[in-house]
PDB file of N, CA and C in Angstrom:
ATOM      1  N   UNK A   1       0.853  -1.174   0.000  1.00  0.00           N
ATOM      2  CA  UNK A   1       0.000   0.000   0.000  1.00  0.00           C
ATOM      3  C   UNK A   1       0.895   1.232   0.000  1.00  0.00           C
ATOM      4  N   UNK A   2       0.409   1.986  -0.964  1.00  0.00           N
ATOM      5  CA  UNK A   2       1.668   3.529  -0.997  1.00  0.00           C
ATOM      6  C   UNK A   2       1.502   4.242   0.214  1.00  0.00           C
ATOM      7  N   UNK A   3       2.302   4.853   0.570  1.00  0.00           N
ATOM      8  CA  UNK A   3       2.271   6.073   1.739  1.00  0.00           C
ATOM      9  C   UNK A   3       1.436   7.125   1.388  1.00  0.00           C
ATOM     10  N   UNK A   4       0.388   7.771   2.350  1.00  0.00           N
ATOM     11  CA  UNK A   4      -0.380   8.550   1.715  1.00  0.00           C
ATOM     12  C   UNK A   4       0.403   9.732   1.496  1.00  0.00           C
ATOM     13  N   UNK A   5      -0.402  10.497   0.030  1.00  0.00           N
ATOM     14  CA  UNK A   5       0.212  11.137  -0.818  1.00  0.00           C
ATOM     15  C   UNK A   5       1.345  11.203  -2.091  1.00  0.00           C
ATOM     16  N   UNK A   6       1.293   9.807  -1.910  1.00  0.00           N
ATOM     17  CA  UNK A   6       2.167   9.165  -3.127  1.00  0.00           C
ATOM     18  C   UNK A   6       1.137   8.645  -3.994  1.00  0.00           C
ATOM     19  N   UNK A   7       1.907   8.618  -5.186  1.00  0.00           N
ATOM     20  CA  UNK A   7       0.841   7.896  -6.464  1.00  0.00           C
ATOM     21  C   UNK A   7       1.435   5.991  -6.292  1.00  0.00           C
ATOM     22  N   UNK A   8       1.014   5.413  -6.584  1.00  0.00           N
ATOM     23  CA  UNK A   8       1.342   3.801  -6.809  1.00  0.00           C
ATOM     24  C   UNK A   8       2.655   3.941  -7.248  1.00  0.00           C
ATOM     25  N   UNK A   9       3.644   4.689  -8.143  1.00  0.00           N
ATOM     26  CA  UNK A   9       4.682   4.509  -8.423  1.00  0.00           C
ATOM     27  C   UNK A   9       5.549   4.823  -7.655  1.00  0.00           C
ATOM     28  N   UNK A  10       5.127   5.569  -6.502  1.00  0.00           N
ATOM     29  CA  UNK A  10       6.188   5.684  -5.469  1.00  0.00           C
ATOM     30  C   UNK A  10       6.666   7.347  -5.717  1.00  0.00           C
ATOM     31  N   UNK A  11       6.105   8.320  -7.085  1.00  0.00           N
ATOM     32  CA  UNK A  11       6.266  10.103  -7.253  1.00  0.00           C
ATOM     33  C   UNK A  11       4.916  10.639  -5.641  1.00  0.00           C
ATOM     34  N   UNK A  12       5.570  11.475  -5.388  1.00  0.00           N
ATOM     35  CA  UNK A  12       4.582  12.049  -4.421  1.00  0.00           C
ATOM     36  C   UNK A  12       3.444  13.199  -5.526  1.00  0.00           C
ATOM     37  N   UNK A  13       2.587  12.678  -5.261  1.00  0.00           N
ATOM     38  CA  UNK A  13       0.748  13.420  -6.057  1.00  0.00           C
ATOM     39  C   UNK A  13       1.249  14.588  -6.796  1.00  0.00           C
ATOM     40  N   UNK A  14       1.882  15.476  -5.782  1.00  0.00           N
ATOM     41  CA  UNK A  14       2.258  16.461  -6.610  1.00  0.00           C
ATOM     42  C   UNK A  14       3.318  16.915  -7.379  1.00  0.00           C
ATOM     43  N   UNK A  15       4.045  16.035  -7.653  1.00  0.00           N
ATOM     44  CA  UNK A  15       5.146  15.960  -8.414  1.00  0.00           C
ATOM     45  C   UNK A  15       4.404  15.683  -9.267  1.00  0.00           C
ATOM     46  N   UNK A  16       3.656  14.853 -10.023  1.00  0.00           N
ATOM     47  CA  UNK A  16       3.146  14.727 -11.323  1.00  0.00           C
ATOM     48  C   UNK A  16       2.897  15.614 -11.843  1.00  0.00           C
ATOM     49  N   UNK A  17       2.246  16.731 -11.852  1.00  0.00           N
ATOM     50  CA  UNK A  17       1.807  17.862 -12.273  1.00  0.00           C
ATOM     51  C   UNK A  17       0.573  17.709 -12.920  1.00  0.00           C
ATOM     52  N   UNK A  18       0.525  17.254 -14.180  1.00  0.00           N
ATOM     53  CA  UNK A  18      -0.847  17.291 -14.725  1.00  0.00           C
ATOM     54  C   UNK A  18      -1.096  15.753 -15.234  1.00  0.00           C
ATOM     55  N   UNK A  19      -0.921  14.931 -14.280  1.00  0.00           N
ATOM     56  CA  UNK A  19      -1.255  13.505 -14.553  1.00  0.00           C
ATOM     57  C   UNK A  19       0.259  12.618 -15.781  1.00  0.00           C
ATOM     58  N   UNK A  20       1.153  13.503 -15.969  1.00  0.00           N
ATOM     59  CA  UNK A  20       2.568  13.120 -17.153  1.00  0.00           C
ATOM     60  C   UNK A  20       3.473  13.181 -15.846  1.00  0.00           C
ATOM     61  N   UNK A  21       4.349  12.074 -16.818  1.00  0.00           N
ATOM     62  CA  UNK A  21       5.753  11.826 -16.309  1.00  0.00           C
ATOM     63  C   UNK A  21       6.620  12.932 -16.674  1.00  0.00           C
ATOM     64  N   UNK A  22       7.330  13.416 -16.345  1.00  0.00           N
ATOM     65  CA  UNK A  22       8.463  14.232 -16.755  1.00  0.00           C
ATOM     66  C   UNK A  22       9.221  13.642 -17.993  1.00  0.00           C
ATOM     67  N   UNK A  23       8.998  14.806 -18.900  1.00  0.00           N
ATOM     68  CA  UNK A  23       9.671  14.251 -20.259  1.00  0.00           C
ATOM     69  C   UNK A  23       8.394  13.588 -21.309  1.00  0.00           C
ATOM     70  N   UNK A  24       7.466  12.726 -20.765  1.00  0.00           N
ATOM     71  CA  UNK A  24       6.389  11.978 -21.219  1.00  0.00           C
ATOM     72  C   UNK A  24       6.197  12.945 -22.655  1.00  0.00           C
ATOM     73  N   UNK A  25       5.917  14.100 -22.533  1.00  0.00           N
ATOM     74  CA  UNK A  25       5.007  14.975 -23.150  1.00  0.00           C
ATOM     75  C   UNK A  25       5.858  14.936 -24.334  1.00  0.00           C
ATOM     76  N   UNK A  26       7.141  15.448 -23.784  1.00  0.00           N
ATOM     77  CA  UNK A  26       8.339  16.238 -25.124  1.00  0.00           C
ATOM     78  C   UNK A  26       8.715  15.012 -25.804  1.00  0.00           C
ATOM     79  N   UNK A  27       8.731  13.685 -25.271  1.00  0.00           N
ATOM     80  CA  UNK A  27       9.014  12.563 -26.195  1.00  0.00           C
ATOM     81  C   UNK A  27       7.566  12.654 -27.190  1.00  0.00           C
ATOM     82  N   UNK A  28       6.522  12.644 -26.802  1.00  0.00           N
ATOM     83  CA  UNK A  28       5.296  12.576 -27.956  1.00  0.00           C
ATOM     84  C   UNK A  28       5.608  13.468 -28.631  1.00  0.00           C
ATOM     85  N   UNK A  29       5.978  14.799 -27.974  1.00  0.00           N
ATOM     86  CA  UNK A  29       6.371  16.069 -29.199  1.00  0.00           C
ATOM     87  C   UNK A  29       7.143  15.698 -30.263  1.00  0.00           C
ATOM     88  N   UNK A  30       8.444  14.929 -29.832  1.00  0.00           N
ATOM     89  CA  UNK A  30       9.173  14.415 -30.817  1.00  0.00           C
ATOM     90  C   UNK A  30       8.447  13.240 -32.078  1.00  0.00           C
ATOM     91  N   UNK A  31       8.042  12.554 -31.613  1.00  0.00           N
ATOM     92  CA  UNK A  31       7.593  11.390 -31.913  1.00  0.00           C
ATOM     93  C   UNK A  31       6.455  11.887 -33.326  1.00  0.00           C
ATOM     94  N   UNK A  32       5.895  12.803 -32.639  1.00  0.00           N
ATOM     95  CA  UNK A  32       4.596  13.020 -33.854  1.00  0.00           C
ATOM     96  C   UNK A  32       5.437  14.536 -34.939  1.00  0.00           C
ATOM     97  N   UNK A  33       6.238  14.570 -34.712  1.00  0.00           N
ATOM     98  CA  UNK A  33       6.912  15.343 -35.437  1.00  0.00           C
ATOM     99  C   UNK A  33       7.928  14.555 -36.501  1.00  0.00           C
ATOM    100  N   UNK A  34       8.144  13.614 -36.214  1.00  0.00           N
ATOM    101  CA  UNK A  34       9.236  12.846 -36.822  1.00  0.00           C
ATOM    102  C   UNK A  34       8.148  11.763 -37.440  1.00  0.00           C
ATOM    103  N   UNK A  35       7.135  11.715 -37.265  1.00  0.00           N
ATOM    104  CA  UNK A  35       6.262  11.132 -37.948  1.00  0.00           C
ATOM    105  C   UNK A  35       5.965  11.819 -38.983  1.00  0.00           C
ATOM    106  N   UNK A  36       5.482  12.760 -38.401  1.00  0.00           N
ATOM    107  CA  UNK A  36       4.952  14.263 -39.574  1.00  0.00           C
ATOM    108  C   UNK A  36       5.746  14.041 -40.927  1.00  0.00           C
ATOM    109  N   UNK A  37       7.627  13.882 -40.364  1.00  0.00           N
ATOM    110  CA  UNK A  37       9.077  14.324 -41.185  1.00  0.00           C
ATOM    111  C   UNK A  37       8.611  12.943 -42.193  1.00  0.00           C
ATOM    112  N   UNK A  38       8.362  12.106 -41.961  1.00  0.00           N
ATOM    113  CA  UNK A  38       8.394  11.005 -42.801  1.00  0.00           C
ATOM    114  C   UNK A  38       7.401  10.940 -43.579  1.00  0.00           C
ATOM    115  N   UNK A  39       6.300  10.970 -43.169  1.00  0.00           N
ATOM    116  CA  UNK A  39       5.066  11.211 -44.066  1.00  0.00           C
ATOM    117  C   UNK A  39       5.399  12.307 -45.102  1.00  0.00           C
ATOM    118  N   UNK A  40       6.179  13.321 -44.849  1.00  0.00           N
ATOM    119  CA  UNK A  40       6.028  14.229 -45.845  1.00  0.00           C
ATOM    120  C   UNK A  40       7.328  14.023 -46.680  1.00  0.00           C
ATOM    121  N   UNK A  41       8.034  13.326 -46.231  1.00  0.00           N
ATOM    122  CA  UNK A  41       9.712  12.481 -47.282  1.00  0.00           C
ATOM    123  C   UNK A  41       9.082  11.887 -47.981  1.00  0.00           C
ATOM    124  N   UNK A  42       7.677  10.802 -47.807  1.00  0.00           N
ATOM    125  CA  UNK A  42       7.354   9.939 -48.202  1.00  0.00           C
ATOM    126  C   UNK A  42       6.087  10.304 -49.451  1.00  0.00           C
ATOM    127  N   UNK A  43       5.447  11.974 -48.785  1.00  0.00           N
ATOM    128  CA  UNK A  43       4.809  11.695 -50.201  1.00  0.00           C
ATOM    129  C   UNK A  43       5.240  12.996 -50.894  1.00  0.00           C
ATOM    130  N   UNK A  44       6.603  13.078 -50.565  1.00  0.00           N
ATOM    131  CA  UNK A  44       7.501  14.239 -51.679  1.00  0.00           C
ATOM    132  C   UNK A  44       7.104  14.274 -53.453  1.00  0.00           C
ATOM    133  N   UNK A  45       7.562  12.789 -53.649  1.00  0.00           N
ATOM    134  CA  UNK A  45       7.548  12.557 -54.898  1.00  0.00           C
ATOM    135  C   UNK A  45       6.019  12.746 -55.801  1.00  0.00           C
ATOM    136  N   UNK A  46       4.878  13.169 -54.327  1.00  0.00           N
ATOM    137  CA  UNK A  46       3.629  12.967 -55.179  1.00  0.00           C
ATOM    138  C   UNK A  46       2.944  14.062 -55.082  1.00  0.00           C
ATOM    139  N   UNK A  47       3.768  15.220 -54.291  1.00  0.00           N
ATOM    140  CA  UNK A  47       3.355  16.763 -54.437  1.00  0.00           C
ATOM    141  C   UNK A  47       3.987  17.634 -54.822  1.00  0.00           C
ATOM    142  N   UNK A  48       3.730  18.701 -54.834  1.00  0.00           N
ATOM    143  CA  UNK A  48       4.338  19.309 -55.746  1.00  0.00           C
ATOM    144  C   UNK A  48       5.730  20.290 -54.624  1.00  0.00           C
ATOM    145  N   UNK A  49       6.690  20.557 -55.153  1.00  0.00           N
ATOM    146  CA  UNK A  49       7.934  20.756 -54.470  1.00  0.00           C
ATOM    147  C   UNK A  49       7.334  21.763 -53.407  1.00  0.00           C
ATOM    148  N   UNK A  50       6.681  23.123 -54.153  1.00  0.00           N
ATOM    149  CA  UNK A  50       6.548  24.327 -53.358  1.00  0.00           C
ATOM    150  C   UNK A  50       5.445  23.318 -51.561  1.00  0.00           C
ATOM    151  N   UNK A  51       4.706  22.841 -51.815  1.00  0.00           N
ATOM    152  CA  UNK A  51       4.129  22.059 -50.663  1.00  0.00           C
ATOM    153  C   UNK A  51       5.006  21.238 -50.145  1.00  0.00           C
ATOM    154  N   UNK A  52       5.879  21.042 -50.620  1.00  0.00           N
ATOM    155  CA  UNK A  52       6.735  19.819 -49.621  1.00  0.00           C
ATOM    156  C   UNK A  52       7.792  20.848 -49.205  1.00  0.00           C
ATOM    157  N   UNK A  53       8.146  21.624 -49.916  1.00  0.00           N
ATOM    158  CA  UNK A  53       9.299  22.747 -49.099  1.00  0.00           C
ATOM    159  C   UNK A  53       8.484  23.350 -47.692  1.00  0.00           C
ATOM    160  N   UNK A  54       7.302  23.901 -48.191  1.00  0.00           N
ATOM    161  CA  UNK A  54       6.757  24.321 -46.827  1.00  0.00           C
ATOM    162  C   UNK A  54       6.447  23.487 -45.709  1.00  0.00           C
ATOM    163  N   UNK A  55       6.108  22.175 -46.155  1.00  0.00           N
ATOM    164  CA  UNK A  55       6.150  21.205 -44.937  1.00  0.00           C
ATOM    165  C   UNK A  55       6.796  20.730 -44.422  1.00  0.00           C
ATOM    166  N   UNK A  56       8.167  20.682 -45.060  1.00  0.00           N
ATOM    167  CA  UNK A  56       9.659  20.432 -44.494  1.00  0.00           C
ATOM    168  C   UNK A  56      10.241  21.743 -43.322  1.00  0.00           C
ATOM    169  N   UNK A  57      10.000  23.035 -44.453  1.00  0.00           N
ATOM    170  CA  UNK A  57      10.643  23.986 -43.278  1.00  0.00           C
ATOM    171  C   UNK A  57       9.176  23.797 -41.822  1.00  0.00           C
ATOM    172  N   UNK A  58       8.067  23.477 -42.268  1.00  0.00           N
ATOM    173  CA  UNK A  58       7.332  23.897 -40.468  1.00  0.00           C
ATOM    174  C   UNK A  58       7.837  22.641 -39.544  1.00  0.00           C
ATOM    175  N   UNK A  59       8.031  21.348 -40.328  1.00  0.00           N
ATOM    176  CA  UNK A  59       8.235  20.219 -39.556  1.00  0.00           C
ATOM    177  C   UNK A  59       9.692  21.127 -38.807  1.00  0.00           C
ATOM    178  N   UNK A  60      10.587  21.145 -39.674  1.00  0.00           N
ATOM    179  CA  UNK A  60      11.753  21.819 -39.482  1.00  0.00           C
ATOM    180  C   UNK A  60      11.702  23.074 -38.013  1.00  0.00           C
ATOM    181  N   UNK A  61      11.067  23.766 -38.387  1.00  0.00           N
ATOM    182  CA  UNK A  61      10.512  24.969 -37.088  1.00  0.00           C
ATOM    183  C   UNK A  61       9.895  24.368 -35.929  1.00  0.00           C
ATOM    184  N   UNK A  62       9.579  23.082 -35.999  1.00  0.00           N
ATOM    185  CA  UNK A  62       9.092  22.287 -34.779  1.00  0.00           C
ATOM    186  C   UNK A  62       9.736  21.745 -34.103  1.00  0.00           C
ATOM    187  N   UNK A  63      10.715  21.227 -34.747  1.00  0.00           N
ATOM    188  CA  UNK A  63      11.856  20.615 -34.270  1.00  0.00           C
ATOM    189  C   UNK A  63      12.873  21.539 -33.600  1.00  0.00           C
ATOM    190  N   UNK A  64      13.223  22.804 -34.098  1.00  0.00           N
ATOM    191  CA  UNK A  64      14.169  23.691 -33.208  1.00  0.00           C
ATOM    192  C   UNK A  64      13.268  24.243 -32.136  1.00  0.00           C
ATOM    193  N   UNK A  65      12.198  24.667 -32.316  1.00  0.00           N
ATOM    194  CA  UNK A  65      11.041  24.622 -30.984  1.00  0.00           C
ATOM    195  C   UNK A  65      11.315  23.809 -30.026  1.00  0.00           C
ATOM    196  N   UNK A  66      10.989  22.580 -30.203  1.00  0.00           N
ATOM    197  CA  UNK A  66      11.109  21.394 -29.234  1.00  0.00           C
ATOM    198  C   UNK A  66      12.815  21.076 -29.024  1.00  0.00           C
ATOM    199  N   UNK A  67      13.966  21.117 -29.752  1.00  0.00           N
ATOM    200  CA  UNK A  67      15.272  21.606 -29.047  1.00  0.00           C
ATOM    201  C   UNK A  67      15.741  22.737 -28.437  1.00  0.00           C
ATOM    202  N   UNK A  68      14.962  23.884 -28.160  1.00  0.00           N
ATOM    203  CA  UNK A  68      15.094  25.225 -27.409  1.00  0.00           C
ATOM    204  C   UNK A  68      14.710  24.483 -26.216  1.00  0.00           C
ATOM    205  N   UNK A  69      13.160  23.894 -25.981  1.00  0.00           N
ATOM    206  CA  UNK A  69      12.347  23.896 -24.943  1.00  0.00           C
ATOM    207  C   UNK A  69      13.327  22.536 -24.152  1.00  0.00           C
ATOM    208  N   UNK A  70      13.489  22.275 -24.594  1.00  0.00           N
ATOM    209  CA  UNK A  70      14.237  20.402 -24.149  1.00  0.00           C
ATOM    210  C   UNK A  70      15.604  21.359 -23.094  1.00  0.00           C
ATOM    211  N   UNK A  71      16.179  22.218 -23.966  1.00  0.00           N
ATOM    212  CA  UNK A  71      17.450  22.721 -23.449  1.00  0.00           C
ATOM    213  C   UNK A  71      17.353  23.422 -22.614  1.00  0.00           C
ATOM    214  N   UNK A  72      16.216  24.288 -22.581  1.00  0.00           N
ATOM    215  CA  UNK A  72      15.596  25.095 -21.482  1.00  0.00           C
ATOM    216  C   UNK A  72      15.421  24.661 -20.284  1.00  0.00           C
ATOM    217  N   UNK A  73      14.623  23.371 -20.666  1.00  0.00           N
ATOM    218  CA  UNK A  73      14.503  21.970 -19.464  1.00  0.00           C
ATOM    219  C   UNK A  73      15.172  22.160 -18.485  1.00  0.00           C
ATOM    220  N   UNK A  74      16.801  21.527 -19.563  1.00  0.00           N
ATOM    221  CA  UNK A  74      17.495  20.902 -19.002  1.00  0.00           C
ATOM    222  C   UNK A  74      18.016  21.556 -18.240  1.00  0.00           C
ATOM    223  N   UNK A  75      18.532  23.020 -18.717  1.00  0.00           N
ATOM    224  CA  UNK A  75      19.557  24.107 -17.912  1.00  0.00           C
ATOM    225  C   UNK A  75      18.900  24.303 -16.666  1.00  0.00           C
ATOM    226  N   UNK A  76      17.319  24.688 -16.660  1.00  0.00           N
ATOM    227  CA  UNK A  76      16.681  24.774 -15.221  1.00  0.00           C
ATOM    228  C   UNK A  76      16.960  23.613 -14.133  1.00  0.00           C
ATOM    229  N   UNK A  77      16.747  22.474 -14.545  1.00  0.00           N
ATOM    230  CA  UNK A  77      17.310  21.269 -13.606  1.00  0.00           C
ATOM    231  C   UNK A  77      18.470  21.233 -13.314  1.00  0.00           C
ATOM    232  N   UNK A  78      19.610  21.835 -13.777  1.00  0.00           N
ATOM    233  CA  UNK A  78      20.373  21.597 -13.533  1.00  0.00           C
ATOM    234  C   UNK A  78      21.100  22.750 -12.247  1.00  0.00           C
ATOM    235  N   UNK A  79      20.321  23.291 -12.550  1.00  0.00           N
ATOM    236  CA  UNK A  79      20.241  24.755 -11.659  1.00  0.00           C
ATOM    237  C   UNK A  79      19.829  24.915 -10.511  1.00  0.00           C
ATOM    238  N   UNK A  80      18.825  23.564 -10.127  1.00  0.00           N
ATOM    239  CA  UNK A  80      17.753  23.804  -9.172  1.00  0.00           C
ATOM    240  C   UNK A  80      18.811  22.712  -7.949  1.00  0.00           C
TER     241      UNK A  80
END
């Protein structure tokens, strides 16, 4: 039986924050972005360049988004 105020995994309630693991979130960020990257490698050949350039650079702008925020992360933890 957990100690009260702990979740079953042994994080205390409020460490979870909004029901996510730490990190949980920014791995899906990655994940559906690099999905995005492939789907649009994949149907390059069947649109037309000017649409696949623009979907490359936003995938592209998502990705330095989500490496700012990751680094941001990290520097705060490391700080604390």
């Amino acid at each position: 039986m957990p100690a009260e105020g702990t979740a079953p995994s042994g994080l205390a309630t409020a460490d979870r924050g909004h029901g996510h693991r730490p990190g949980e979130v920014a791995v899906l960020f990655l994940v559906v972005a690099l999905l995005l990257l492939g789907i649009v490698v994949g149907a390059a050949a069947y649109l037309p360049w000017p649409v696949a350039l623009v979907l490359g650079c936003f995938i592209a702008g998502w990705l330095v988004v989500f490496a700012g925020r990751e680094r941001r992360r990290r520097d705060r933890t490391r700080r604390a």
